[in-house]
N, C-alpha and C. Protein backbone atom coordinates (compact mmCIF):
# COMPACT_ATOMS: atom_id res chain seq x y z
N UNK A 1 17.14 -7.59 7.24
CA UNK A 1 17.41 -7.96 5.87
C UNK A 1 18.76 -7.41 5.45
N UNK A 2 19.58 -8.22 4.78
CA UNK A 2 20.86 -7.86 4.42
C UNK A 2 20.77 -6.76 2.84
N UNK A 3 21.11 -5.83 3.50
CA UNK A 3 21.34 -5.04 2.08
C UNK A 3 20.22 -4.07 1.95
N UNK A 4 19.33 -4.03 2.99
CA UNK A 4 18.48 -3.01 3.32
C UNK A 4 18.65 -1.79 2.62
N UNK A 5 19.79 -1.03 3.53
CA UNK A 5 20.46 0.25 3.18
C UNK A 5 20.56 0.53 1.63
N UNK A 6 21.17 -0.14 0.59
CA UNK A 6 20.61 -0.38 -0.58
C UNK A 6 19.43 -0.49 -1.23
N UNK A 7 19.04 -1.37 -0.80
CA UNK A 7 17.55 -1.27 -1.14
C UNK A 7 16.85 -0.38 -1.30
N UNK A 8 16.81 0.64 -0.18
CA UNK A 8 16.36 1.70 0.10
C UNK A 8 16.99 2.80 -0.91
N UNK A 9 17.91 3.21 -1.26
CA UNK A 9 18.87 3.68 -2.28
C UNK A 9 18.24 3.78 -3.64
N UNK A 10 18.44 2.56 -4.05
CA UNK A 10 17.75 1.97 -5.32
C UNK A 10 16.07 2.03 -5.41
N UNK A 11 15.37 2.11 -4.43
CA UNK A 11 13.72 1.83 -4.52
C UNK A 11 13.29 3.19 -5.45
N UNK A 12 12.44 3.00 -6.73
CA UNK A 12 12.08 3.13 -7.24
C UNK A 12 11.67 4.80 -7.92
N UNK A 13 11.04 4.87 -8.89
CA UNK A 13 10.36 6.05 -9.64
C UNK A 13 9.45 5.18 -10.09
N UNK A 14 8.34 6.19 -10.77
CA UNK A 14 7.30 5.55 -10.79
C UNK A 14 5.98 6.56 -11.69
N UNK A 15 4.60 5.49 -11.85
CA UNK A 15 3.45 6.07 -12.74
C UNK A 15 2.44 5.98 -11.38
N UNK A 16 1.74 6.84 -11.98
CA UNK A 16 0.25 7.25 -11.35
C UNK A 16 -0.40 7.00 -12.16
N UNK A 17 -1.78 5.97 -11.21
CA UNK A 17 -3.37 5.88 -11.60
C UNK A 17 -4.47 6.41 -10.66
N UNK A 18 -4.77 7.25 -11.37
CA UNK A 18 -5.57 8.63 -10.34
C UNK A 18 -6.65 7.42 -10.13
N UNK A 19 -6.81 8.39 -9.29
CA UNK A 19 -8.30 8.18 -8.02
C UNK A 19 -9.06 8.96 -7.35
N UNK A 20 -10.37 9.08 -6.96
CA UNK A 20 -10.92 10.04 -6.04
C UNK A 20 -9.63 10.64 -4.61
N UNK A 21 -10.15 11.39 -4.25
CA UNK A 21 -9.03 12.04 -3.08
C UNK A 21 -9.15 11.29 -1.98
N UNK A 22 -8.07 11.78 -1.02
CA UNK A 22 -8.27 11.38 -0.14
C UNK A 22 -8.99 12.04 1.39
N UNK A 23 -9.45 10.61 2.17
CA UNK A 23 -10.51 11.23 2.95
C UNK A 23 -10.22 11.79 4.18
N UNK A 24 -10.99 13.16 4.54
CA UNK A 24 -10.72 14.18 4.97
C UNK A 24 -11.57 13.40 6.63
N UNK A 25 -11.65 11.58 6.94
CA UNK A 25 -11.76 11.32 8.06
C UNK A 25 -10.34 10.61 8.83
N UNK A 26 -10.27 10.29 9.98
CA UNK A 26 -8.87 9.35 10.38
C UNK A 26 -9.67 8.08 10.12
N UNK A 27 -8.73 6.86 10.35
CA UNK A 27 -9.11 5.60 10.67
C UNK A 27 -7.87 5.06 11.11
N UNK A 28 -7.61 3.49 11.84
CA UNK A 28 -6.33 2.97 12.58
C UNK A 28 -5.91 3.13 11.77
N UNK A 29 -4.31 3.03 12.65
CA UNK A 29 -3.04 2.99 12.30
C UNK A 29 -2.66 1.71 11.40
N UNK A 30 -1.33 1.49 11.28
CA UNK A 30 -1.21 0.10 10.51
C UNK A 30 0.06 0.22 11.18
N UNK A 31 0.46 -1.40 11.00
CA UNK A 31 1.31 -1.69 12.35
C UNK A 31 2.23 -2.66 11.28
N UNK A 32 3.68 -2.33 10.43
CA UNK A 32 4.20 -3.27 9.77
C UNK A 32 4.83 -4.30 10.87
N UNK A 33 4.93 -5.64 10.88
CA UNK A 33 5.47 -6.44 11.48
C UNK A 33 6.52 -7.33 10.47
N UNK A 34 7.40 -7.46 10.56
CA UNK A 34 8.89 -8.25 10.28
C UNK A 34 9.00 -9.84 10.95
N UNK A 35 8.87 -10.77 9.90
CA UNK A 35 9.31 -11.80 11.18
C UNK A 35 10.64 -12.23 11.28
N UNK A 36 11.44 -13.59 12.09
CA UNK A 36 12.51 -13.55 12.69
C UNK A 36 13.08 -12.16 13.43
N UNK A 37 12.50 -11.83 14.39
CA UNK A 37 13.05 -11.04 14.82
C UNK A 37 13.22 -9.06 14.44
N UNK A 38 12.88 -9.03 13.45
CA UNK A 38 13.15 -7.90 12.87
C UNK A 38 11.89 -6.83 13.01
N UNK A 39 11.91 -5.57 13.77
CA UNK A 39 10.53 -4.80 14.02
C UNK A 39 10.75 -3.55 12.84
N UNK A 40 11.35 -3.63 12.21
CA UNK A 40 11.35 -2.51 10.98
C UNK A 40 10.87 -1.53 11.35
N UNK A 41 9.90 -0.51 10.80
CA UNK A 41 9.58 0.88 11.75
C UNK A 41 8.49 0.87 12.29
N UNK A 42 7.77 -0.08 12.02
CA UNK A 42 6.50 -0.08 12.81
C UNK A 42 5.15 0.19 12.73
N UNK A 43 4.81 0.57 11.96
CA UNK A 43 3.83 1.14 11.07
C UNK A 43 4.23 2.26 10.62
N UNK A 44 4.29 3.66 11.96
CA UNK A 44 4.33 5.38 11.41
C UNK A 44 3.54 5.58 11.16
N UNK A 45 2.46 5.32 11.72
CA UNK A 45 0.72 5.88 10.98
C UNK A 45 0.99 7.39 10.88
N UNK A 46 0.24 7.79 10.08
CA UNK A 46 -0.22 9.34 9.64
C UNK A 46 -1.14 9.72 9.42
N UNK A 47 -1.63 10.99 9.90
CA UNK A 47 -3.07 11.55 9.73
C UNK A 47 -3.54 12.03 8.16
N UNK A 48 -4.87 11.82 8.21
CA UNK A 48 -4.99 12.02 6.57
C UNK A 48 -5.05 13.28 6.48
N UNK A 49 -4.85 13.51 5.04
CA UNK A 49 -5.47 15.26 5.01
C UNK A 49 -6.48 15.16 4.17
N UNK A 50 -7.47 16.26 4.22
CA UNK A 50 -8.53 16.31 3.67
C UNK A 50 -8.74 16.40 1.85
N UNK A 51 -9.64 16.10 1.37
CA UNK A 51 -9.77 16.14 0.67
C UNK A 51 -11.32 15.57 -0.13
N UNK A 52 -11.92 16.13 -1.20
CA UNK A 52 -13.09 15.38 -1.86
C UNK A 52 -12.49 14.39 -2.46
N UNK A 53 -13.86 13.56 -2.15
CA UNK A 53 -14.16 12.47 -3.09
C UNK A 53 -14.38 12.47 -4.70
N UNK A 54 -15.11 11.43 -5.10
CA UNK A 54 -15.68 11.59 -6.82
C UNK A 54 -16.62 11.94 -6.27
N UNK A 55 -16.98 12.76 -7.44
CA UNK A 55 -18.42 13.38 -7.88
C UNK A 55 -19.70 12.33 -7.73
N UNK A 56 -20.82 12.91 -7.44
CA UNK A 56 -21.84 11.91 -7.28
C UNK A 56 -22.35 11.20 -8.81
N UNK A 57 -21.70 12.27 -9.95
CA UNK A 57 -22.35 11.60 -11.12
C UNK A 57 -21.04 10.57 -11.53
N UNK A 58 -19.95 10.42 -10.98
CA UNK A 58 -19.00 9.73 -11.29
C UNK A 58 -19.89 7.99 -11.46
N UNK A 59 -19.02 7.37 -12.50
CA UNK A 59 -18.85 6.23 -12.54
C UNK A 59 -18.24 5.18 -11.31
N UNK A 60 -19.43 4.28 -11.04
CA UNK A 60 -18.66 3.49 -9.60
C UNK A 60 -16.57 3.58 -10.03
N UNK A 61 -16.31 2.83 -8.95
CA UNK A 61 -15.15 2.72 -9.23
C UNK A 61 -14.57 1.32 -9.41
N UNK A 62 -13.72 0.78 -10.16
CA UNK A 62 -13.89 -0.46 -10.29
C UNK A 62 -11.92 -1.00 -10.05
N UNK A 63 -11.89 -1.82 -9.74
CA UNK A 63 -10.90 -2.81 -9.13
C UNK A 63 -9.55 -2.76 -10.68
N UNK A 64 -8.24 -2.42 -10.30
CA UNK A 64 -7.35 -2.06 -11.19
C UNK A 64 -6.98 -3.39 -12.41
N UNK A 65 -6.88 -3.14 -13.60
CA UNK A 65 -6.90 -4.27 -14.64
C UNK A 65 -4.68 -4.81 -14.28
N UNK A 66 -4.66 -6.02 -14.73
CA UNK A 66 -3.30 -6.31 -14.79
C UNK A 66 -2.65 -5.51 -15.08
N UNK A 67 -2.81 -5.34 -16.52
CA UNK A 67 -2.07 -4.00 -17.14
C UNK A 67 -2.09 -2.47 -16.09
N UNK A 68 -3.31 -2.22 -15.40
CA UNK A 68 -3.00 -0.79 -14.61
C UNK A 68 -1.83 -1.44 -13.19
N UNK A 69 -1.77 -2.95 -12.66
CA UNK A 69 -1.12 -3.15 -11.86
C UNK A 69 0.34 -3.15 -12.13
N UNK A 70 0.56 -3.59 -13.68
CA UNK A 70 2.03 -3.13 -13.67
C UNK A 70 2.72 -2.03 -14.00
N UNK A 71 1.67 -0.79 -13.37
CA UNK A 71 2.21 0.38 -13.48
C UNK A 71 3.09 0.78 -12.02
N UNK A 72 2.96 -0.21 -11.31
CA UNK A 72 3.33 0.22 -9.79
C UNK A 72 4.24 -0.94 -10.32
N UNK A 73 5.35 -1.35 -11.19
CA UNK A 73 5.97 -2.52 -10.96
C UNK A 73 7.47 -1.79 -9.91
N UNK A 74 7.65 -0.51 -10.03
CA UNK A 74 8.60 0.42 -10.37
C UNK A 74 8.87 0.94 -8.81
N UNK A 75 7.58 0.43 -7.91
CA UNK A 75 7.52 0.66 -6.47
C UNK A 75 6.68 2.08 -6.32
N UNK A 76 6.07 2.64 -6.91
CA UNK A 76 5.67 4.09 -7.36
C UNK A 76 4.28 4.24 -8.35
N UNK A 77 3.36 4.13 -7.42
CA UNK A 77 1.97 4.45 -8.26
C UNK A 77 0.68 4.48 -6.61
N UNK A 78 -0.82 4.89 -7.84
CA UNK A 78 -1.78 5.24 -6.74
C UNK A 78 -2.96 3.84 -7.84
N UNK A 79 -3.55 3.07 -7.17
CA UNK A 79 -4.04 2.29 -7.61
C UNK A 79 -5.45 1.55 -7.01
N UNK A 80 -6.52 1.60 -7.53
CA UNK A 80 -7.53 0.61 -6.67
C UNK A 80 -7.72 -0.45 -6.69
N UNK A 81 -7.79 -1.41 -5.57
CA UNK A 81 -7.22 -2.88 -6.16
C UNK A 81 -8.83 -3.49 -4.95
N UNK A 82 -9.14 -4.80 -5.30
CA UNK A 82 -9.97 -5.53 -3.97
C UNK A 82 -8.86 -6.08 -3.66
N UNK A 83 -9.55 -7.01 -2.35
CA UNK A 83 -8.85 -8.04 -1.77
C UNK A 83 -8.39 -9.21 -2.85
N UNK A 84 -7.69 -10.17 -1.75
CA UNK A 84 -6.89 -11.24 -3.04
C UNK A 84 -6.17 -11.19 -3.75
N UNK A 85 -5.61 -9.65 -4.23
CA UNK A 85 -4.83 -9.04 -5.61
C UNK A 85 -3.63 -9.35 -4.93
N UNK A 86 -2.68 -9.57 -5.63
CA UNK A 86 -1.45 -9.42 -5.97
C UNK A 86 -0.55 -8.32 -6.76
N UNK A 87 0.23 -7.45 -6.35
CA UNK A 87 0.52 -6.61 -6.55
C UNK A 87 1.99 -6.68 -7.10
N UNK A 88 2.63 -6.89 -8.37
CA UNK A 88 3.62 -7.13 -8.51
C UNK A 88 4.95 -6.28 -8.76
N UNK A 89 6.07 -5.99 -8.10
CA UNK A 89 6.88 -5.31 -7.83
C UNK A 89 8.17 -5.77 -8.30
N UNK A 90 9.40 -4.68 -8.04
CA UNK A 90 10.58 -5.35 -8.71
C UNK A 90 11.64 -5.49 -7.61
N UNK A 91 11.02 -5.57 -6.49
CA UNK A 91 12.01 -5.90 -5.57
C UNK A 91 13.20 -4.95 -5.05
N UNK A 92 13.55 -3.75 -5.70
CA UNK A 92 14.73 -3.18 -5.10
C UNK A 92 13.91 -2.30 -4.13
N UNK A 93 12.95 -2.44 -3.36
CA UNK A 93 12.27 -1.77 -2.23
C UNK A 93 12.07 -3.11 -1.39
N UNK A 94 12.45 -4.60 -1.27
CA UNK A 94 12.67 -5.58 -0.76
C UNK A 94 11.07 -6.16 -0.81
N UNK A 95 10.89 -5.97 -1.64
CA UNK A 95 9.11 -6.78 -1.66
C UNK A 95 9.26 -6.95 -3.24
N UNK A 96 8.84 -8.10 -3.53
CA UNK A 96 8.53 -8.59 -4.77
C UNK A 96 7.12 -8.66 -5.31
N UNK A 97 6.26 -8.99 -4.31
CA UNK A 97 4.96 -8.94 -4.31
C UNK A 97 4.06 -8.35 -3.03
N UNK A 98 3.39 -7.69 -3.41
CA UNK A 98 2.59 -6.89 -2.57
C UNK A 98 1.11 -8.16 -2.46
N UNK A 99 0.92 -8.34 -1.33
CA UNK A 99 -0.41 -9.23 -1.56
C UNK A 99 -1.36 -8.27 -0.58
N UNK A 100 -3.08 -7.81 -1.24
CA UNK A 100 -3.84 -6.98 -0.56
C UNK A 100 -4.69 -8.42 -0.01
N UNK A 101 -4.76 -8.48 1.14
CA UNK A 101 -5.63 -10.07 1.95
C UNK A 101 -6.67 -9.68 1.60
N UNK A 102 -6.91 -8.37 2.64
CA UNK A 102 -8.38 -8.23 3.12
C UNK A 102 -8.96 -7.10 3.12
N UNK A 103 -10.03 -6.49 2.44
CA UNK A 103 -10.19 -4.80 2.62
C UNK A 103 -11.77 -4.78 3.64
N UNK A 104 -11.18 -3.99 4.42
CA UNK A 104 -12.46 -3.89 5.41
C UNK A 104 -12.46 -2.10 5.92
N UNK A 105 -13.58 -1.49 6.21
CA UNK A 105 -13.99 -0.67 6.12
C UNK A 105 -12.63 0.45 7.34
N UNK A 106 -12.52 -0.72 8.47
CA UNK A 106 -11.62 -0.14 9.30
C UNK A 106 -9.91 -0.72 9.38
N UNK A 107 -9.59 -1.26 7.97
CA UNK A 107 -8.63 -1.66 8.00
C UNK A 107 -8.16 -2.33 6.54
N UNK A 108 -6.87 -2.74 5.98
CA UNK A 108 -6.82 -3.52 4.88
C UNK A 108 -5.37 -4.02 5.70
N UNK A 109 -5.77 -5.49 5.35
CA UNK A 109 -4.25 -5.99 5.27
C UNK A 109 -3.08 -6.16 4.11
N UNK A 110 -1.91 -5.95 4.27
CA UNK A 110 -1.42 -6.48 3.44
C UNK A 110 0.17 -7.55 3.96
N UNK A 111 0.64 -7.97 2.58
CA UNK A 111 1.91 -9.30 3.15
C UNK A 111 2.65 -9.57 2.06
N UNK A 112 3.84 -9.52 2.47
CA UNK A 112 4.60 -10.04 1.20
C UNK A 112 5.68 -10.72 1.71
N UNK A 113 5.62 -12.16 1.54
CA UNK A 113 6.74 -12.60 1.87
C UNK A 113 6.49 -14.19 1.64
N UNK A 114 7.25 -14.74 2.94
CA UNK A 114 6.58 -16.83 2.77
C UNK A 114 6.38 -17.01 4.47
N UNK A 115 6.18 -18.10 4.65
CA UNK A 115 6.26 -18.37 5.60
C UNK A 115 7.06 -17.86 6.69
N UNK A 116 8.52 -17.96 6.79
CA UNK A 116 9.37 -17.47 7.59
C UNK A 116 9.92 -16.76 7.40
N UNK A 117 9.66 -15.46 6.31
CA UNK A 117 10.52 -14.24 6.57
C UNK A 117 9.24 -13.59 5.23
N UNK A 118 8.87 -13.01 6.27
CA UNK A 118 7.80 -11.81 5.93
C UNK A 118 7.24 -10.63 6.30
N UNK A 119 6.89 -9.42 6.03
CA UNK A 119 6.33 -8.23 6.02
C UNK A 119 4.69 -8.64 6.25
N UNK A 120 3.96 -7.89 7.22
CA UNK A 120 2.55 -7.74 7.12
C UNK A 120 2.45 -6.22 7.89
N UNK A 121 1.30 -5.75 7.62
CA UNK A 121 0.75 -4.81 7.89
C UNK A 121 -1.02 -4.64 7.74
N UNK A 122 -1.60 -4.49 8.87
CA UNK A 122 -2.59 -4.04 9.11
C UNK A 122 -3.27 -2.41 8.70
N UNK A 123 -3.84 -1.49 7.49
CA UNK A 123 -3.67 -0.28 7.88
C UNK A 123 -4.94 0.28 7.84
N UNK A 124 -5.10 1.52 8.41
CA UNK A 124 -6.84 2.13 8.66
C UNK A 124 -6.52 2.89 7.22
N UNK A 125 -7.83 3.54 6.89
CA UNK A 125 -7.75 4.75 5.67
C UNK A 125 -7.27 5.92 6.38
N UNK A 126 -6.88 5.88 5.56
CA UNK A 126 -5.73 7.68 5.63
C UNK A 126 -4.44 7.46 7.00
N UNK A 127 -4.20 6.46 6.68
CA UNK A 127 -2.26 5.74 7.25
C UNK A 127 -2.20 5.22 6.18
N UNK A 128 -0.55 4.82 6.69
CA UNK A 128 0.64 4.46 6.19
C UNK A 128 0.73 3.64 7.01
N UNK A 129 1.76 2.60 5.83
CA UNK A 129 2.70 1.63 7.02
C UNK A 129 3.98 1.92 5.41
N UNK A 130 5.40 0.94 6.49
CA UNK A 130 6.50 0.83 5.76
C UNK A 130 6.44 -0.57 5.70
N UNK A 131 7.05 -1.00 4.71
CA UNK A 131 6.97 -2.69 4.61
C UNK A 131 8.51 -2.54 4.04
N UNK A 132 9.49 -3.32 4.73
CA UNK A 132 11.05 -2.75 4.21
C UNK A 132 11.34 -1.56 3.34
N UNK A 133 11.59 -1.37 2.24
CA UNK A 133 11.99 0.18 1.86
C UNK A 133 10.27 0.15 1.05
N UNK A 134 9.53 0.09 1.49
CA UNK A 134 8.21 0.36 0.33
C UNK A 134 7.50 1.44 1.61
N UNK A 135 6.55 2.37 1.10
CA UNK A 135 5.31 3.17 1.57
C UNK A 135 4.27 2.72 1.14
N UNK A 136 3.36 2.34 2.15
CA UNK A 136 2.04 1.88 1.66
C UNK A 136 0.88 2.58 2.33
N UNK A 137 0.37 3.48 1.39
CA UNK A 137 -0.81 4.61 1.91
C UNK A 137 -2.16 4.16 1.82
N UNK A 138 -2.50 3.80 2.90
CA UNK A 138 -4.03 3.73 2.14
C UNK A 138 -5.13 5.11 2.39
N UNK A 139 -5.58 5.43 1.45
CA UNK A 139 -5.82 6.72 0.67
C UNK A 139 -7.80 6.62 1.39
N UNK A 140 -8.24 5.56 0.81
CA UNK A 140 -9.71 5.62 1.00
C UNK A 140 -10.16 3.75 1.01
N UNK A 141 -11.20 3.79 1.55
CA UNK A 141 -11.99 2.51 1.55
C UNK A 141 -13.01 2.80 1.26
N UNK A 142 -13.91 2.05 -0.18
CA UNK A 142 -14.78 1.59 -0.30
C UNK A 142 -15.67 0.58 -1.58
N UNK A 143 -16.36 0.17 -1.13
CA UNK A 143 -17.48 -0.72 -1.95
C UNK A 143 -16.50 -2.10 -2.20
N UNK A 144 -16.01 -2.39 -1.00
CA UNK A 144 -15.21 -3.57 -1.20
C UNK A 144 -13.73 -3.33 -1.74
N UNK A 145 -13.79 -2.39 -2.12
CA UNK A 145 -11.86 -1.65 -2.82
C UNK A 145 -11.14 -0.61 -1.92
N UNK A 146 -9.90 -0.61 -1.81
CA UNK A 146 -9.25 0.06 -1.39
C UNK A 146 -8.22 0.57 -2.42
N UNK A 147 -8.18 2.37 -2.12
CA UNK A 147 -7.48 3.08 -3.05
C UNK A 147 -6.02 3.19 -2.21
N UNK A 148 -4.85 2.51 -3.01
CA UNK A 148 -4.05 2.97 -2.38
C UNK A 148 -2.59 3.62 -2.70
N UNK A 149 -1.26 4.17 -2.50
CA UNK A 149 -0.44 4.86 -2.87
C UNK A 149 0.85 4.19 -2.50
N UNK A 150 1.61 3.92 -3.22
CA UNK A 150 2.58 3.31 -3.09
C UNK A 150 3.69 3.89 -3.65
N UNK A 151 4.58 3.73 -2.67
CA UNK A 151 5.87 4.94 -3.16
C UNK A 151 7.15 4.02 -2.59
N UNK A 152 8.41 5.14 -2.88
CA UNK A 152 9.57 4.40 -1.78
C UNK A 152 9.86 4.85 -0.81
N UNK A 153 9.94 4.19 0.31
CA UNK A 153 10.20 4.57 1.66
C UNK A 153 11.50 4.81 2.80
N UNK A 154 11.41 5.72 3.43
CA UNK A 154 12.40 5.46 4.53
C UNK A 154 13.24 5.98 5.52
């Protein structure tokens, strides 16, 4: 991508929407893939560190409202989203939209791009992947949601 180096420069500050912690198990890696040619860093999986969950008297946890999604517009927030969401961004981390596909117990996908020039990533709970200058943590999986952390990367 032209202007990368920038990108990266410019990517973001940002709000937090708390969440239970993160889990003190591993799960896979996540593997960012680039198309035309481009292998960007590769995933970089990372081991989680420990931490509790919510409380057992806690309130389930429920899937982030529009308004909590454009707190990450900035490239910089922690958020629980299901599958299908759209995650909307401002682009100086080279993603405009964050799309979450699929949340599954040993993995979530995510993609942002079109057809011929796009970012995907596969990631377990408690990794990372890089998707051009973005960090994408996923923190915890469950009840169909994934908690995850989004920062700038690089």
């Amino acid at each position: 991508m032209l202007g990368l180096a920038v990108l990266l420069a410019a990517c973001g500050s940002g709000n937090r929407i708390e969440f239970g912690g993160e889990p003190g198990e591993t799960g896979q890696g996540g593997a960012a893939n680039a198309a035309e040619g481009e292998s960007g860093d590769g995933g970089n999986a990372g081991a989680a560190t420990g931490g509790s969950g919510p409380s057992p008297t806690s309130a389930p946890p429920s899937a982030a409202s529009a308004e909590e999604l454009g707190a990450c517009y900035h490239n910089s927030c922690e958020v629980t989203v299901a599958e299908d969401t759209d995650i909307p961004l401002d682009g100086s981390c080279g993603i405009e939209t964050l799309q979450v596909r699929q949340v599954a117990q040993d993995g979530v996908e995510f993609f942002s791009g079109d057809e011929s020039n796009y970012v995907s990533a596969t990631v377990g709970p408690g990794y990372d992947a890089y998707l051009n200058g973005l960090l994408v943590h996923v923190a915890a999986v469950h009840d169909g949601l994934v908690d995850i952390r989004l920062s700038p990367g690089g």
